[in-house]
N, C-alpha and C. Protein backbone atom coordinates (compact mmCIF):
# COMPACT_ATOMS: atom_id res chain seq x y z
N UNK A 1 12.71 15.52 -24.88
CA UNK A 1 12.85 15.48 -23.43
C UNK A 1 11.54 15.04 -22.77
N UNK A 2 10.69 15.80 -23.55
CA UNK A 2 9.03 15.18 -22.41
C UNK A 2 8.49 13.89 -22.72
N UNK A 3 8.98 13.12 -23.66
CA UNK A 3 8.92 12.07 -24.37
C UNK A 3 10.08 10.58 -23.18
N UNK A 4 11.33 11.21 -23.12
CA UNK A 4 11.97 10.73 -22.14
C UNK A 4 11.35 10.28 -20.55
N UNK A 5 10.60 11.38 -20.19
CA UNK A 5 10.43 12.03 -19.13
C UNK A 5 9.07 10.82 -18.58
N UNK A 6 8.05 10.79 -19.82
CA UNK A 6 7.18 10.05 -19.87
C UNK A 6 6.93 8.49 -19.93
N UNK A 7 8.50 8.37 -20.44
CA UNK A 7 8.33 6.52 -20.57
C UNK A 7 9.26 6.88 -18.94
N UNK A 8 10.08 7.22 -18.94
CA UNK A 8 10.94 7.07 -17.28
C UNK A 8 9.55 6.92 -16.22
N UNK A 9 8.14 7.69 -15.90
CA UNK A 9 7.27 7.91 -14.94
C UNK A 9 6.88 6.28 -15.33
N UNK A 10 6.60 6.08 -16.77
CA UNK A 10 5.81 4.47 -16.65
C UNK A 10 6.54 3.42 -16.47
N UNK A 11 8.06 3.63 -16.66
CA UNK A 11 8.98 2.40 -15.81
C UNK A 11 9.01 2.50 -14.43
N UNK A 12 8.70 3.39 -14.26
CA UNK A 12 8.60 3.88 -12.47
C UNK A 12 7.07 3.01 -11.69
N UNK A 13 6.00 3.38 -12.47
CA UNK A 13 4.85 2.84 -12.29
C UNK A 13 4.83 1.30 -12.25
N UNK A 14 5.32 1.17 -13.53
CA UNK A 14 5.40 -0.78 -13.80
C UNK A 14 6.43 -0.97 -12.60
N UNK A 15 7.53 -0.49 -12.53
CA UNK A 15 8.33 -1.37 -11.36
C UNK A 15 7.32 -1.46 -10.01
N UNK A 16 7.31 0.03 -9.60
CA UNK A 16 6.19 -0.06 -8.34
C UNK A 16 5.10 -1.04 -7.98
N UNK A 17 4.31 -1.72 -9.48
CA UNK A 17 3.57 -2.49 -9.86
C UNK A 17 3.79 -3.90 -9.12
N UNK A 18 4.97 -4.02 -10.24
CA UNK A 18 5.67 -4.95 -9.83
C UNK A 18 5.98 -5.56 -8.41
N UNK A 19 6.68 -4.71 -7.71
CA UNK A 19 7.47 -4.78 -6.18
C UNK A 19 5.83 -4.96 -5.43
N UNK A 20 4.83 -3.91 -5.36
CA UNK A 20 3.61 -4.25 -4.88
C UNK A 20 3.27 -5.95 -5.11
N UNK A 21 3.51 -6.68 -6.38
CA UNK A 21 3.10 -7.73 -6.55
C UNK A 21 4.03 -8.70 -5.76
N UNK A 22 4.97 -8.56 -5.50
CA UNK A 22 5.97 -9.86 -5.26
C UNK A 22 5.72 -9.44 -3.63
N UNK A 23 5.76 -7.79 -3.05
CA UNK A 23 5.89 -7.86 -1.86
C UNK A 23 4.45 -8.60 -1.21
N UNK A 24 3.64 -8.49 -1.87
CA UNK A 24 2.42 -8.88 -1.50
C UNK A 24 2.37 -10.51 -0.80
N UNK A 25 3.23 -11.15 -1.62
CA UNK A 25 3.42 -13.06 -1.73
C UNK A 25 4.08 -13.08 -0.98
N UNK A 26 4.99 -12.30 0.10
CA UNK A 26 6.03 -12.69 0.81
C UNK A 26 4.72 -12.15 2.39
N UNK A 27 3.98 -13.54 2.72
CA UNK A 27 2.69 -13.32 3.63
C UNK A 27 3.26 -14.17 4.59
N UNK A 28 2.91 -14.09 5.72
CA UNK A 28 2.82 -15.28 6.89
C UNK A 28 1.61 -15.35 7.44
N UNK A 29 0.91 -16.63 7.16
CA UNK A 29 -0.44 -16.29 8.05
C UNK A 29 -0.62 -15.99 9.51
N UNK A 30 -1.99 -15.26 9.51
CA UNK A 30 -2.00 -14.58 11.14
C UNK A 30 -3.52 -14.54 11.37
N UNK A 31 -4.30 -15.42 11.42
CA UNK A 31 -5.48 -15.66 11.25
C UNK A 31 -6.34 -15.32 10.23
N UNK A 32 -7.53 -14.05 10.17
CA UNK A 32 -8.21 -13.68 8.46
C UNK A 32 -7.07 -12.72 7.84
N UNK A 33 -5.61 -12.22 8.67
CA UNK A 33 -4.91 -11.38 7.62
C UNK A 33 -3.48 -11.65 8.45
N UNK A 34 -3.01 -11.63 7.10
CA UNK A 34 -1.87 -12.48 6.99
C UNK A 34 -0.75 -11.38 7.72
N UNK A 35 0.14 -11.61 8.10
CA UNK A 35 1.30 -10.33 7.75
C UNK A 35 2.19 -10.24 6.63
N UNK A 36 2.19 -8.77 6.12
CA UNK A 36 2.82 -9.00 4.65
C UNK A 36 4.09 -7.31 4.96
N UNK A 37 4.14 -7.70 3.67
CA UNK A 37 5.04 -6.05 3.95
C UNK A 37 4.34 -5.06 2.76
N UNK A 38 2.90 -5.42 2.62
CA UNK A 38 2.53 -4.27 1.72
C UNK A 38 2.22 -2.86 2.27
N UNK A 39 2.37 -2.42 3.54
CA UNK A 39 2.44 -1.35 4.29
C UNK A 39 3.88 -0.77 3.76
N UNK A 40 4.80 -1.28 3.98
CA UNK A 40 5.75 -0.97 3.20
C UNK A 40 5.76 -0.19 1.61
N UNK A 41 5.35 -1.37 0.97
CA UNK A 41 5.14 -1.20 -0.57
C UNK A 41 4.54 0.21 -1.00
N UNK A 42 3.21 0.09 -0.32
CA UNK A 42 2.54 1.36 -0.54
C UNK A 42 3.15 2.30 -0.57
N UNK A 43 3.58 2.35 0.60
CA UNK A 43 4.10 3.99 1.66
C UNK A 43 5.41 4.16 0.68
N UNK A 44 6.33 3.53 0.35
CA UNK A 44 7.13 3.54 -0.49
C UNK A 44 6.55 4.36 -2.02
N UNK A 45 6.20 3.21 -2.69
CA UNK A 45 5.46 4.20 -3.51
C UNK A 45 4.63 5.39 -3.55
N UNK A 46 3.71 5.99 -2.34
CA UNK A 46 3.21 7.24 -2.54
C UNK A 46 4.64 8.41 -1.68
N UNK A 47 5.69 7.83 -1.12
CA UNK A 47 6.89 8.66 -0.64
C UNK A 47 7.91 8.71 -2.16
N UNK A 48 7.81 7.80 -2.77
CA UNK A 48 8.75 7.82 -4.10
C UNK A 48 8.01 8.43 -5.21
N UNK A 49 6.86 8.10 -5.93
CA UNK A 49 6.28 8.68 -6.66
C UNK A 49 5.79 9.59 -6.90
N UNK A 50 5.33 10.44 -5.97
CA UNK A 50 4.24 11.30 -5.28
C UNK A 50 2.72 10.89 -5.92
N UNK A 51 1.79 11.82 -5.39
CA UNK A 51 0.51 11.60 -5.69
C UNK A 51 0.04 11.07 -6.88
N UNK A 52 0.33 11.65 -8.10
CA UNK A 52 0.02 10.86 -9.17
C UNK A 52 0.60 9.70 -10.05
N UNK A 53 1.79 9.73 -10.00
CA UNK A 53 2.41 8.35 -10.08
C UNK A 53 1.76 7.07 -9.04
N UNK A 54 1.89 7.36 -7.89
CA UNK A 54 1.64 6.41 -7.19
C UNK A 54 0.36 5.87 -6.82
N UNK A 55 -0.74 6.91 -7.23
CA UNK A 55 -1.94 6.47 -7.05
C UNK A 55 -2.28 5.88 -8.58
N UNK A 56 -1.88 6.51 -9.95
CA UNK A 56 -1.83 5.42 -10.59
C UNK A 56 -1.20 3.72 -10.62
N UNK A 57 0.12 3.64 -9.51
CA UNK A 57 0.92 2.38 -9.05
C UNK A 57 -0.50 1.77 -8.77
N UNK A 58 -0.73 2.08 -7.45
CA UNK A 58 -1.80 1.71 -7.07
C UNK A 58 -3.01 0.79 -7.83
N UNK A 59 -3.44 2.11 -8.27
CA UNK A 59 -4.75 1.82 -8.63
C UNK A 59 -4.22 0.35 -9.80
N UNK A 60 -3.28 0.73 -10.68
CA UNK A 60 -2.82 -0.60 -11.59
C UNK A 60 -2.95 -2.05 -10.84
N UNK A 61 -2.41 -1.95 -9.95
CA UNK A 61 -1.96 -3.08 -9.20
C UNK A 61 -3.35 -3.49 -8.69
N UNK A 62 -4.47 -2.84 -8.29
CA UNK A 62 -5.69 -2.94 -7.74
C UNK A 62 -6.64 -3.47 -8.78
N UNK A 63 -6.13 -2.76 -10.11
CA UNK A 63 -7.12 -3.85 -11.43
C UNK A 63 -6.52 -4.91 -12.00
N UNK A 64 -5.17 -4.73 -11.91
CA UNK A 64 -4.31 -6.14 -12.45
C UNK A 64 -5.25 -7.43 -11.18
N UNK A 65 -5.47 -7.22 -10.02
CA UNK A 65 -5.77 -8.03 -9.54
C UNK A 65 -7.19 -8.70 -9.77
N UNK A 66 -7.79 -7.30 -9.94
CA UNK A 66 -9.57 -7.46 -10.06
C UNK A 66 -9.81 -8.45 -11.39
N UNK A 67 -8.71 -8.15 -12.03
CA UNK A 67 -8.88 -8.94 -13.48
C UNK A 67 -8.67 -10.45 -13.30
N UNK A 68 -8.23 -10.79 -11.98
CA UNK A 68 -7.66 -12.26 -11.73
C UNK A 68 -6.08 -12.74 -11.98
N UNK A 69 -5.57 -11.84 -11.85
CA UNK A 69 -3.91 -11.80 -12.33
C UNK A 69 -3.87 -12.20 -10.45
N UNK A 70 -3.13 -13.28 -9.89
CA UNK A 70 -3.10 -13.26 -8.67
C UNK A 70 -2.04 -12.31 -7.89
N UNK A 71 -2.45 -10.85 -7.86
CA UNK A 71 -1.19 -10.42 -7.02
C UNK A 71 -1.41 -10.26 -5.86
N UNK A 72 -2.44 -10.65 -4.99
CA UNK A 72 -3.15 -10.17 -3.68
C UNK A 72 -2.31 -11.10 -2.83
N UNK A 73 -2.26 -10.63 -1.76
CA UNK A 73 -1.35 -11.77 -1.07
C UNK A 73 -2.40 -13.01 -0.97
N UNK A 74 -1.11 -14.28 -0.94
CA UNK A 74 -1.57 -16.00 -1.07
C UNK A 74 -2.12 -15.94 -2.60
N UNK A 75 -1.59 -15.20 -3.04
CA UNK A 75 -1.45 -15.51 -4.81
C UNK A 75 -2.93 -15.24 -5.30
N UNK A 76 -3.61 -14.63 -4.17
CA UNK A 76 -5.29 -14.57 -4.54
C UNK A 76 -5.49 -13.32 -6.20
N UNK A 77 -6.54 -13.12 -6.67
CA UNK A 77 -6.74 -12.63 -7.64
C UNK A 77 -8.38 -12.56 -7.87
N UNK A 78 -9.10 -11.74 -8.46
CA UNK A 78 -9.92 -11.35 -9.02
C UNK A 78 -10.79 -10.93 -7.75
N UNK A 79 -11.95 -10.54 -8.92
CA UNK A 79 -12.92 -9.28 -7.55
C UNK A 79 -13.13 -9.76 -6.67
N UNK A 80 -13.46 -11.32 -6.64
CA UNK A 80 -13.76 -12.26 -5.32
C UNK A 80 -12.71 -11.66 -3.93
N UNK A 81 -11.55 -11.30 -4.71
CA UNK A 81 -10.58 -10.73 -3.44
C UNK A 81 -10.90 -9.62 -3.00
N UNK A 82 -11.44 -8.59 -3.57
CA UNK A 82 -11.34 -7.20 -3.19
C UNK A 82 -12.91 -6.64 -2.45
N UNK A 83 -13.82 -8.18 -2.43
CA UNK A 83 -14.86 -8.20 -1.69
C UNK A 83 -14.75 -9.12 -0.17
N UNK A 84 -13.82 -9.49 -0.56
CA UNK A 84 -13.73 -10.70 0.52
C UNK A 84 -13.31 -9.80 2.07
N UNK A 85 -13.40 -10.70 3.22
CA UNK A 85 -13.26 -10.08 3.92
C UNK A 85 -11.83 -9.09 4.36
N UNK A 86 -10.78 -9.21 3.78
CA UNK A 86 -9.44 -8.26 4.07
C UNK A 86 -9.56 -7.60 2.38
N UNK A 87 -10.71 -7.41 1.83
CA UNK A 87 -10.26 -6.69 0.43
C UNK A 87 -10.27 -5.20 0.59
N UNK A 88 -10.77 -5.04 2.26
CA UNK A 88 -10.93 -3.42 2.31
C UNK A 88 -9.73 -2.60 2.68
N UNK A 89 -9.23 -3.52 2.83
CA UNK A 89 -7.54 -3.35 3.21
C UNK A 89 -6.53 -2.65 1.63
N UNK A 90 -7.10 -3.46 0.54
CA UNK A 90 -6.61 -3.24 -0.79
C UNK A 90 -7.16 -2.34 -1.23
N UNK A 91 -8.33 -1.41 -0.59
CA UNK A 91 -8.87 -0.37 -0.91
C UNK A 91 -8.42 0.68 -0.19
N UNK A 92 -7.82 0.15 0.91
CA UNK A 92 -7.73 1.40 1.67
C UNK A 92 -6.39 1.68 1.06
N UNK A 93 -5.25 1.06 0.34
CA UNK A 93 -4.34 1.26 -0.57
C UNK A 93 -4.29 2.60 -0.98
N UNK A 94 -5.82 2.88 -1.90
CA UNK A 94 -5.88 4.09 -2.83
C UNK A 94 -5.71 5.73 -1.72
N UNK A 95 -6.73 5.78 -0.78
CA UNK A 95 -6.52 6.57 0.00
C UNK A 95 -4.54 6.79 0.82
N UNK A 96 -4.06 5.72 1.31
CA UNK A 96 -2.92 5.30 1.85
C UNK A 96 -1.84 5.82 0.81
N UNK A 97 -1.43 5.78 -0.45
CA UNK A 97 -0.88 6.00 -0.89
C UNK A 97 -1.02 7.94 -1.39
N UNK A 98 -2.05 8.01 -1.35
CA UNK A 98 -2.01 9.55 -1.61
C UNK A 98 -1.37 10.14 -0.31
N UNK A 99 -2.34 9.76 1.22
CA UNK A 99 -1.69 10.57 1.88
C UNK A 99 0.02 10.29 2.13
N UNK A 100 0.61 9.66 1.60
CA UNK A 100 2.01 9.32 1.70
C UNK A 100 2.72 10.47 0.91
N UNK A 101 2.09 10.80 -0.15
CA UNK A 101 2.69 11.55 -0.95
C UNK A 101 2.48 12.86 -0.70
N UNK A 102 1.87 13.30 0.26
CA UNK A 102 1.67 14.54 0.84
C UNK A 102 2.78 14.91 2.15
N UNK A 103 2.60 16.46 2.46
CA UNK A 103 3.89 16.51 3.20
C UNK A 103 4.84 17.21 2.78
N UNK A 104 5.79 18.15 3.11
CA UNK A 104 6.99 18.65 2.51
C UNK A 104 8.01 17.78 2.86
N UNK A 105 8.92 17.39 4.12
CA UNK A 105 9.69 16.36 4.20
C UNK A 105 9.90 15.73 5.66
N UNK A 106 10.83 15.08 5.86
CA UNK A 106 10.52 14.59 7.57
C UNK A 106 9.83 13.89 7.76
N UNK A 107 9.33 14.61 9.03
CA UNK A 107 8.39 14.15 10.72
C UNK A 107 7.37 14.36 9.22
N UNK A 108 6.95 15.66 8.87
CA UNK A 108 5.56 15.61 8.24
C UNK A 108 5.17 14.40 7.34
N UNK A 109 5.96 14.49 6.60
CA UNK A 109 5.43 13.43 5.20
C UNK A 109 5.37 11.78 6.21
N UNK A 110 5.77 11.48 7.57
CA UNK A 110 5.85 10.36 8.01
C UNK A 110 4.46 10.19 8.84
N UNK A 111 4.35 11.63 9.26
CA UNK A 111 3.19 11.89 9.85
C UNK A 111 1.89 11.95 8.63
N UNK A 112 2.10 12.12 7.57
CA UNK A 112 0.92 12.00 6.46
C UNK A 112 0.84 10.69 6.20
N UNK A 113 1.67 10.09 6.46
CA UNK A 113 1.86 8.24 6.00
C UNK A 113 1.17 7.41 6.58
N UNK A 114 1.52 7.87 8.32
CA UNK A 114 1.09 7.35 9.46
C UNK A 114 -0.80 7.14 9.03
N UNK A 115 -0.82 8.77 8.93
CA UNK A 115 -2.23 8.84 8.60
C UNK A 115 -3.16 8.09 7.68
N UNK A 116 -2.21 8.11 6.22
CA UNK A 116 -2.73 7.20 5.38
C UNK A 116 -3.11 6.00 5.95
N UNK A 117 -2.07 5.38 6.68
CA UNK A 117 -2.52 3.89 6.99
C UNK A 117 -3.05 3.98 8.34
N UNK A 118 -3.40 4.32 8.79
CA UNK A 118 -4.78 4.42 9.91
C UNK A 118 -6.12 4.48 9.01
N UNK A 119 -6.20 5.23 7.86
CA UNK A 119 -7.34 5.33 6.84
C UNK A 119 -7.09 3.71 6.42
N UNK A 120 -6.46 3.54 6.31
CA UNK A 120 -6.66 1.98 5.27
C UNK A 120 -6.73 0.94 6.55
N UNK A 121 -6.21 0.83 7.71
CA UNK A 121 -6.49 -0.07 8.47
C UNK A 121 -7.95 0.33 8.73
N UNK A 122 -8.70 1.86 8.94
CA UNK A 122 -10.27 2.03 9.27
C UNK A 122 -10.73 1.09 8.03
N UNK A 123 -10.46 1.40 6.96
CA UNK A 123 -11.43 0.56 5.67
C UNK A 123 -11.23 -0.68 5.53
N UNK A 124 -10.19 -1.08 5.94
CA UNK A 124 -10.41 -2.67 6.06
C UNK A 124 -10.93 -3.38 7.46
N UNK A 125 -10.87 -2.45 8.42
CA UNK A 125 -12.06 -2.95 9.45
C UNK A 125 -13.68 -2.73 9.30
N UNK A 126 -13.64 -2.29 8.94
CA UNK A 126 -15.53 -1.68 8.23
C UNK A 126 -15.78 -2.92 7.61
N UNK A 127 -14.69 -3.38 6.11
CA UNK A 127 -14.85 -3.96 5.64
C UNK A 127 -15.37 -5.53 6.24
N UNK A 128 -14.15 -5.64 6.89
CA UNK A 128 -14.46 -7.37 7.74
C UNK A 128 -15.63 -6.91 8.76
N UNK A 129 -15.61 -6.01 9.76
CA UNK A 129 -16.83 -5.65 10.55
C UNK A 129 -17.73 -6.49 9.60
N UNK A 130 -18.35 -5.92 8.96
CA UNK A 130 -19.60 -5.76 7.40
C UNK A 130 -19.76 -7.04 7.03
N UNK A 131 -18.62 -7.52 6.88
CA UNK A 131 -19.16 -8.99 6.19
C UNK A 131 -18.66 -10.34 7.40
N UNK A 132 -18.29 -10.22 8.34
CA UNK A 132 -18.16 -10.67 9.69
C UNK A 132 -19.26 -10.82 10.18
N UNK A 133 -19.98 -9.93 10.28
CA UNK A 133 -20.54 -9.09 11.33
C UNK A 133 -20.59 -9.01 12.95
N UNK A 134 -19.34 -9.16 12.83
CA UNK A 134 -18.61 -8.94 14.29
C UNK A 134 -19.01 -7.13 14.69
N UNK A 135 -18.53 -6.92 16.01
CA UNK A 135 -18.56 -5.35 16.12
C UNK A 135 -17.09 -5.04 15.80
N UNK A 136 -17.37 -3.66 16.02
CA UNK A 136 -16.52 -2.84 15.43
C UNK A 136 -15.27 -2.97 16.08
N UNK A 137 -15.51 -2.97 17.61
CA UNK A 137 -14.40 -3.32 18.30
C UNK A 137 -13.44 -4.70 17.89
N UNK A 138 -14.32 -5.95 17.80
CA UNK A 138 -13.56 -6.93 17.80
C UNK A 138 -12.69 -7.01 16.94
N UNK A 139 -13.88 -6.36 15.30
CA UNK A 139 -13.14 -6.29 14.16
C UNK A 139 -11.71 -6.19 14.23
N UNK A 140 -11.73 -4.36 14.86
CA UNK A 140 -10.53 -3.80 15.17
C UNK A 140 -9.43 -4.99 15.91
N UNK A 141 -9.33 -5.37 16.97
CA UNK A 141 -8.60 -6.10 17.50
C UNK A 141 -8.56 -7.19 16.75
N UNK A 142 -9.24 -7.75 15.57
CA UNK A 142 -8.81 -9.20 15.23
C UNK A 142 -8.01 -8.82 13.98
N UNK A 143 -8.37 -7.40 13.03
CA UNK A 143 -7.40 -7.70 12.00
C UNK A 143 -6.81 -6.16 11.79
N UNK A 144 -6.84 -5.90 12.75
CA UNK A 144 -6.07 -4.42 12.79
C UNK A 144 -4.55 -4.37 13.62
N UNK A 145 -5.25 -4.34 15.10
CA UNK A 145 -4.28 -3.79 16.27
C UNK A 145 -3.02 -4.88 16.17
N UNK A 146 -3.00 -6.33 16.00
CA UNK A 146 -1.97 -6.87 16.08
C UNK A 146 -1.07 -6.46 14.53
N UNK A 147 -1.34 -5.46 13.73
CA UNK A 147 -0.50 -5.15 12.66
C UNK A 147 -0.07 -3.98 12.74
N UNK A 148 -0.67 -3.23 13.83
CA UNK A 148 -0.21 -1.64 13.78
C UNK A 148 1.28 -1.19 14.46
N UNK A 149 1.59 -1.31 14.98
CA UNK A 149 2.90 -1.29 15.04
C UNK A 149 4.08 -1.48 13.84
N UNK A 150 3.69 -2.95 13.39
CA UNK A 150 4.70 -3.30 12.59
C UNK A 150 4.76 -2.21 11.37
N UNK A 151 3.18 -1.97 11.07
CA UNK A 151 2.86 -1.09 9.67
C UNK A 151 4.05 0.16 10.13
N UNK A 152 3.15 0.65 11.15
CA UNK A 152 4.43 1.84 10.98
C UNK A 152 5.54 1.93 11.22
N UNK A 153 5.57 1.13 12.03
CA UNK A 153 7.70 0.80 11.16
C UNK A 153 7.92 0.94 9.70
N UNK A 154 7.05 -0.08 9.33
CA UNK A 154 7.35 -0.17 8.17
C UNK A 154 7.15 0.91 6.99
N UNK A 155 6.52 1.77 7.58
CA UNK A 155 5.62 3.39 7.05
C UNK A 155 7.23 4.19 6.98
N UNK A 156 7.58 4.66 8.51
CA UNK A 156 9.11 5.14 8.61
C UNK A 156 10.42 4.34 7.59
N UNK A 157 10.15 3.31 7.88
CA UNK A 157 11.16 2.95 7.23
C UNK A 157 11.17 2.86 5.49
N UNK A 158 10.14 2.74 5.01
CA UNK A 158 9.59 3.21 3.46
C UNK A 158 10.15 5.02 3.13
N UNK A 159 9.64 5.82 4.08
CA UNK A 159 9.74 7.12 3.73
C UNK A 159 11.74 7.13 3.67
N UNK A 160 12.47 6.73 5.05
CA UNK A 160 14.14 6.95 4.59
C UNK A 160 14.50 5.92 3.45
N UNK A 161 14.17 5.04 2.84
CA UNK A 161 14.33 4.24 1.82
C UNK A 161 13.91 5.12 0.22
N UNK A 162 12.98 5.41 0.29
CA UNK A 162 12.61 6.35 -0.59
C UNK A 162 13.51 7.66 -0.61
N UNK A 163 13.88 8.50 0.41
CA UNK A 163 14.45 9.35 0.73
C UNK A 163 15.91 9.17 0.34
N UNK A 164 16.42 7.97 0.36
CA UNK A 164 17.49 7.62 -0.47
C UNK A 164 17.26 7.38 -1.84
N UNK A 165 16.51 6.38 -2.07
CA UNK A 165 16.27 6.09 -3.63
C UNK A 165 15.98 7.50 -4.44
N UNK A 166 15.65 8.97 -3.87
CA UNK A 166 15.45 9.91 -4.85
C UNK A 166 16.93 10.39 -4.75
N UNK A 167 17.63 10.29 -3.55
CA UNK A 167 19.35 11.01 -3.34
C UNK A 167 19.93 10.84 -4.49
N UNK A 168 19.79 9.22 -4.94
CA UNK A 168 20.46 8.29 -5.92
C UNK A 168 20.31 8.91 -7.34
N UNK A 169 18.58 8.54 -7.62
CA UNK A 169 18.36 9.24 -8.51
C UNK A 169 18.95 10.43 -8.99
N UNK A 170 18.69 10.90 -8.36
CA UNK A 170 19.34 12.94 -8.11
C UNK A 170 20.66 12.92 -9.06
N UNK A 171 21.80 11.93 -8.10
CA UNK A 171 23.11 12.03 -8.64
C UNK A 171 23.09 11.23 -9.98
N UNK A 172 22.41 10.24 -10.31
CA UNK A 172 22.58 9.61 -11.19
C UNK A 172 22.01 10.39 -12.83
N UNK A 173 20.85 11.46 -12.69
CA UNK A 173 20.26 12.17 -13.43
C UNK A 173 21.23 12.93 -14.33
């Protein structure tokens, strides 16, 4: 049974992997950051996996890239991405996905999500701030504020998607 239990968490991981990679390519540009649906992806995975599944999703998907495997959105790949100016965004991932997985259910766990990605939109403005060297403000308004909205839609709508995908599970177990 714990043998079962253990390859089921790493098909769980690799798919998550996966979906992170393809959702990533489905970008529209929007000046230095694109719009993507990896706000989605994430929040999905730290609402489906919980904390340690999903921060391993994560973190996989964060070295598959560093290694030059292109999964970053616009097919980008290796460390050059995760320094570049929106790579703080792919960092703020690791934080983003934990707080997703926190929470008992609801308003809360949407409200821990929310949170996560306010942490990952702060680290990817620092980030471009930093190597911009724009201020902090502009930062904010050039690759933040025109995505915040959509993110958390897309935050809510990850957590009832997930919230089904475990229903499923459940019955299917």
């Amino acid at each position: 049974m714990m043998k079962r239990e253990r390859i089921r968490d790493i098909t769980f991981v690799a798919l998550c992997v996966a979906i992170m990679a393809v959702v990533s390519q489905l970008a529209i540009p929007f000046g230095p950051v694109p719009f993507t649906l990896q706000a989605f992806a994430v929040s999905l995975i730290g609402y489906f996996l919980g904390l340690k599944r999903g921060l391993a999703a994560v973190a996989v998907y964060i070295a598959v890239g560093a290694v030059g495997v292109p999964v970053f959105a616009g097919f980008n790949g290796g460390f050059g991405a995760l320094i570049s100016y929106t790579g703080g965004f792919i960092f703020g991932y690791l934080p983003f996905v934990c707080l997703c997985a926190l929470g008992k259910a609801g308003w809360q766990k949407i409200c821990f999500g929310s949170c996560g990605l306010l942490l990952c939109h702060l680290v990817g403005v620092i980030q471009y701030m930093l190597l911009s060297s724009l201020s902090l403000w502009v930062s904010f308004f050039t690759v933040s504020l025109p995505f915040l909205l959509k993110d958390i839609i897309l935050v809510i709508g990850a957590y009832f998607v997930s919230k089904a995908l475990n229903k499923r599970l459940k019955n299917t177990a």
